[in-house]
N, C-alpha and C. Protein backbone atom coordinates (compact mmCIF):
# COMPACT_ATOMS: atom_id res chain seq x y z
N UNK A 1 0.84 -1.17 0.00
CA UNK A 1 0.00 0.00 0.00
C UNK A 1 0.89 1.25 0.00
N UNK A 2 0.61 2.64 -0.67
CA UNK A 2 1.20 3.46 -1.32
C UNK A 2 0.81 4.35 -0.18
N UNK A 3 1.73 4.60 0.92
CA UNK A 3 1.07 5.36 2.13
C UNK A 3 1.91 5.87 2.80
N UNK A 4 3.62 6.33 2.25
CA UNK A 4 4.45 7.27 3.10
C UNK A 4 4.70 7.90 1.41
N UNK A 5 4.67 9.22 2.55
CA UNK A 5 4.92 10.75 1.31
C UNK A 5 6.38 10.91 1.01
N UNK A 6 6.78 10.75 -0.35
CA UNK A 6 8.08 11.13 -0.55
C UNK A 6 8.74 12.38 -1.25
N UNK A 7 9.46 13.01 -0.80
CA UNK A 7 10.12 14.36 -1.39
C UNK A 7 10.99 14.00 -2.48
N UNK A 8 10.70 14.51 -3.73
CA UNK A 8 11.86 14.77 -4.70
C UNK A 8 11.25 15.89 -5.77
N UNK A 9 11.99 16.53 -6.27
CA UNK A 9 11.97 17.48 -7.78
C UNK A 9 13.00 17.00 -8.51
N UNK A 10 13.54 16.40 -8.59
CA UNK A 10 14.32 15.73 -9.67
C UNK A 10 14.99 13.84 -9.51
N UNK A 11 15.29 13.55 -10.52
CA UNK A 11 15.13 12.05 -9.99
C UNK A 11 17.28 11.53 -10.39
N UNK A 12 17.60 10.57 -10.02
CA UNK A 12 18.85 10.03 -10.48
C UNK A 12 20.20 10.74 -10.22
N UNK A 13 19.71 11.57 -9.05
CA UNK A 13 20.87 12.44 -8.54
C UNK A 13 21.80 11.50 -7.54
N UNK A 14 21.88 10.08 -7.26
CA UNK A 14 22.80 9.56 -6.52
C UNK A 14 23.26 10.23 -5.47
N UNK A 15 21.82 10.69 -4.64
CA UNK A 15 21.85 10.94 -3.44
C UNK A 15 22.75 12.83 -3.24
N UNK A 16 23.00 13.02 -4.12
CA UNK A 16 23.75 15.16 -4.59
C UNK A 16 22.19 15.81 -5.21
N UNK A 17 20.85 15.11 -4.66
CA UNK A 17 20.03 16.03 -5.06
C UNK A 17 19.63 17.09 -3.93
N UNK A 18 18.59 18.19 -4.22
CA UNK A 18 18.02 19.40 -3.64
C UNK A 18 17.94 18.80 -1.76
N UNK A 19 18.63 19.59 -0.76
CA UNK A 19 18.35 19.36 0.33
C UNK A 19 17.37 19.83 0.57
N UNK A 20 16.95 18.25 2.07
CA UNK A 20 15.87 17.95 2.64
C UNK A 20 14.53 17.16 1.41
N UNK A 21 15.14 16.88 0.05
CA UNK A 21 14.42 15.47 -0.65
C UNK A 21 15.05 14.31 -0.65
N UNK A 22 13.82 13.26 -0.92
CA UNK A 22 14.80 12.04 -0.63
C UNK A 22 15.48 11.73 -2.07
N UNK A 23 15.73 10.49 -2.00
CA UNK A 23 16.83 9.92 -3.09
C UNK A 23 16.16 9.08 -3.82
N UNK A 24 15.63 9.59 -5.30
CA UNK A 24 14.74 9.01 -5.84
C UNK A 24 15.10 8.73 -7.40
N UNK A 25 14.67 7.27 -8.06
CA UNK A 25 15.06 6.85 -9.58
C UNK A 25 13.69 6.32 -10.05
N UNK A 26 14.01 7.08 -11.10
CA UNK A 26 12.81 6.40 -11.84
C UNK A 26 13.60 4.54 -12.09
N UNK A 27 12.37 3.72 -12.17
CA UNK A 27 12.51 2.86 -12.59
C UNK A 27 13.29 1.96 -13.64
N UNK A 28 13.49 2.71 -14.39
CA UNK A 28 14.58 2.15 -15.55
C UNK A 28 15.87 3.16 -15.19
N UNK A 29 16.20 4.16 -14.73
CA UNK A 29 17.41 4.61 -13.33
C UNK A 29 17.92 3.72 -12.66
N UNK A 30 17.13 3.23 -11.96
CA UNK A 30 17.74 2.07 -10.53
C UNK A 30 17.61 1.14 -11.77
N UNK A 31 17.39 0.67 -12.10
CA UNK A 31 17.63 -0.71 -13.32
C UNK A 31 18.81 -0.57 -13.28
N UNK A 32 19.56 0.23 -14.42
CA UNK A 32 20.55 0.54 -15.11
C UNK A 32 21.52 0.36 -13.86
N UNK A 33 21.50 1.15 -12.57
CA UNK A 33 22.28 1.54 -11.53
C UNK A 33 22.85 0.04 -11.42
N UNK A 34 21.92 -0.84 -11.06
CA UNK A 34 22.12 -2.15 -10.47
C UNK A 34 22.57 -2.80 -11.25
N UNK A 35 22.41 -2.75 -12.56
CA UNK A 35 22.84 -3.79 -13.36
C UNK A 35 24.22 -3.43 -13.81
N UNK A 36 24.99 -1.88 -13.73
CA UNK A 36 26.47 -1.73 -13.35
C UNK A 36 26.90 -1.88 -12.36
N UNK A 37 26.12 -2.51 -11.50
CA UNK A 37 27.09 -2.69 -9.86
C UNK A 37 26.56 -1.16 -8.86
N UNK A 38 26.31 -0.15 -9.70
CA UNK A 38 26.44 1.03 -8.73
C UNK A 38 25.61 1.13 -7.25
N UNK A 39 24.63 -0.25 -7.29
CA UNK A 39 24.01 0.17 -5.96
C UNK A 39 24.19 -1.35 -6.38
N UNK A 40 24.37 -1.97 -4.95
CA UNK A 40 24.80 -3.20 -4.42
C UNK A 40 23.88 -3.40 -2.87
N UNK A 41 23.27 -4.75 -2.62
CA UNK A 41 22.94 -5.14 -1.54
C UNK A 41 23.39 -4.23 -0.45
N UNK A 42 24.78 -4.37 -0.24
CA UNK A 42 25.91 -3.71 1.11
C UNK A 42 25.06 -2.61 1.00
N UNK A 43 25.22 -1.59 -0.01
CA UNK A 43 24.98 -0.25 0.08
C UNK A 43 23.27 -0.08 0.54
N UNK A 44 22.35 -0.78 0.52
CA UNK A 44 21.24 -0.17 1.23
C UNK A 44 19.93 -0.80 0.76
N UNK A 45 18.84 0.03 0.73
CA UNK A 45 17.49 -0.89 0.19
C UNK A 45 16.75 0.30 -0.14
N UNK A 46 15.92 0.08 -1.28
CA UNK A 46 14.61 1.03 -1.53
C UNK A 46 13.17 0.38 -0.95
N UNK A 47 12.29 1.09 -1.49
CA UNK A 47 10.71 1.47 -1.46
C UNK A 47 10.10 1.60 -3.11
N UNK A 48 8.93 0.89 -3.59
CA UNK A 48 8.91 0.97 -4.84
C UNK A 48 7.98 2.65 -4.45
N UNK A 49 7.72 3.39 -5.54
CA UNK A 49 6.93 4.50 -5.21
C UNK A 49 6.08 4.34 -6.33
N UNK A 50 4.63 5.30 -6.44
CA UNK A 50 3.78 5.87 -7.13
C UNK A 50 3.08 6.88 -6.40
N UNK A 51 3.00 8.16 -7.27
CA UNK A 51 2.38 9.03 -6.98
C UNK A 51 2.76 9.53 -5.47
N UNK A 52 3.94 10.15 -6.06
CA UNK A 52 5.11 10.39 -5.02
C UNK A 52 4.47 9.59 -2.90
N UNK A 53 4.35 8.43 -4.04
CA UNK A 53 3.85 7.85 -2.18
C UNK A 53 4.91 6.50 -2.65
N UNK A 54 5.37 6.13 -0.90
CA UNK A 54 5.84 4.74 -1.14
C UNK A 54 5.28 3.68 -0.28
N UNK A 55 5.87 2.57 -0.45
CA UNK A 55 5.48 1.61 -0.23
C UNK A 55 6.08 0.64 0.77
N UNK A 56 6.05 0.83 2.01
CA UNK A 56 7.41 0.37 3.20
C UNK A 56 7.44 -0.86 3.39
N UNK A 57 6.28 -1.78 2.51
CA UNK A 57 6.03 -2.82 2.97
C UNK A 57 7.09 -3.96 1.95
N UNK A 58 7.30 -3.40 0.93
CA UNK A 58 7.93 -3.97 -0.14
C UNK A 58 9.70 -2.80 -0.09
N UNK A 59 10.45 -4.01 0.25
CA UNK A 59 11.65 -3.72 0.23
C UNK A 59 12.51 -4.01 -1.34
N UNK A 60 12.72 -3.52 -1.84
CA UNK A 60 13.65 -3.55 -3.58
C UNK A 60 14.91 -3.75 -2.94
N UNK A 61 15.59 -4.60 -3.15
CA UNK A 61 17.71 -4.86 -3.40
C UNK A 61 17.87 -5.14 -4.09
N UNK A 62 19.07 -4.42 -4.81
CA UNK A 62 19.49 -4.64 -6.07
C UNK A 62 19.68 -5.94 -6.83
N UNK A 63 20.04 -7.23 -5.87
CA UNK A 63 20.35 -8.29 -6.34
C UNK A 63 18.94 -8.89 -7.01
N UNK A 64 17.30 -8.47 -6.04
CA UNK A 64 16.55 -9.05 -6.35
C UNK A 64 15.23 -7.83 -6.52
N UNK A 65 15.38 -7.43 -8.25
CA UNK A 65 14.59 -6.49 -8.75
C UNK A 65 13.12 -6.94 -9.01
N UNK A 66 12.91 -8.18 -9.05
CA UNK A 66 11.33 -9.06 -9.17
C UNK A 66 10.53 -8.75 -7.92
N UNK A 67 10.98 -7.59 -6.99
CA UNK A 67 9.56 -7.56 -6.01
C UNK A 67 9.42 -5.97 -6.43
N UNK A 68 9.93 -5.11 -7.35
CA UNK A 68 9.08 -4.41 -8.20
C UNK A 68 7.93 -3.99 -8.66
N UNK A 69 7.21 -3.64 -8.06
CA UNK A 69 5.16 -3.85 -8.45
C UNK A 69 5.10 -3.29 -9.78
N UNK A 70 4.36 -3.86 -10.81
CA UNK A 70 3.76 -3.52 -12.21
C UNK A 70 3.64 -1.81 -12.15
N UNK A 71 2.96 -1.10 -10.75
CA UNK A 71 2.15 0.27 -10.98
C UNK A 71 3.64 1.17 -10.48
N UNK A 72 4.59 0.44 -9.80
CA UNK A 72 5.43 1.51 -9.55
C UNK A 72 6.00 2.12 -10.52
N UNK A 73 6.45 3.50 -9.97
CA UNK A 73 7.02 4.71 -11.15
C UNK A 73 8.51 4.54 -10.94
N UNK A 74 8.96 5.09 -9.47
CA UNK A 74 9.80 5.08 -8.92
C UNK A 74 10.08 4.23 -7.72
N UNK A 75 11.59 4.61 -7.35
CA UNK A 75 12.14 3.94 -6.20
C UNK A 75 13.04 5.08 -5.44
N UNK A 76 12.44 5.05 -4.10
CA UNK A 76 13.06 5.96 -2.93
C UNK A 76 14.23 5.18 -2.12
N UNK A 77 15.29 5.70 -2.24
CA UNK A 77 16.59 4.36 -2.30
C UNK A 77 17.18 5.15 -0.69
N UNK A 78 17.27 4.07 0.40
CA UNK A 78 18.19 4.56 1.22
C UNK A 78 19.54 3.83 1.22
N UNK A 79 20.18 4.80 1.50
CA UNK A 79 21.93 4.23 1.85
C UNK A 79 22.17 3.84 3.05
N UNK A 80 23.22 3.05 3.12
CA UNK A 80 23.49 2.38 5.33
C UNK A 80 24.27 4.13 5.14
């Protein structure tokens, strides 16, 4: 369920975006990221998003991109 509010105005900033938004990729973004290595398990976990809401219940790691939901837009990515 799509029920924490997320901050961004721009997306794929690898965490150097606008302070006080979170850290947000569109969907084929975090694809690409993961599939060069650039975000790795170690480094942290997302939230799938739609309609700048996310989803806390569904955790995304890079190794395993299949819990992805069909309606998500984006992904709100935290770092350790």
């Amino acid at each position: 369920m799509y029920n924490e509010p997320v901050k961004f105005s721009v997306t794929g900033t690898y965490g150097s975006g606008p302070e006080n938004e979170d850290d947000v990729y569109t969907i084929e973004e975090f694809k690409a990221l993961c599939d060069n290595n650039m975000f790795i398990d170690y480094d942290g976990y997302g939230y799938p998003v739609k309609d700048s809401m996310a989803d806390s219940s569904i955790i995304i790691i890079p190794s395993d991109l299949r819990n992805i939901p069909k309606d998500a837009t984006h992904i709100v990515w935290f770092n350790r």
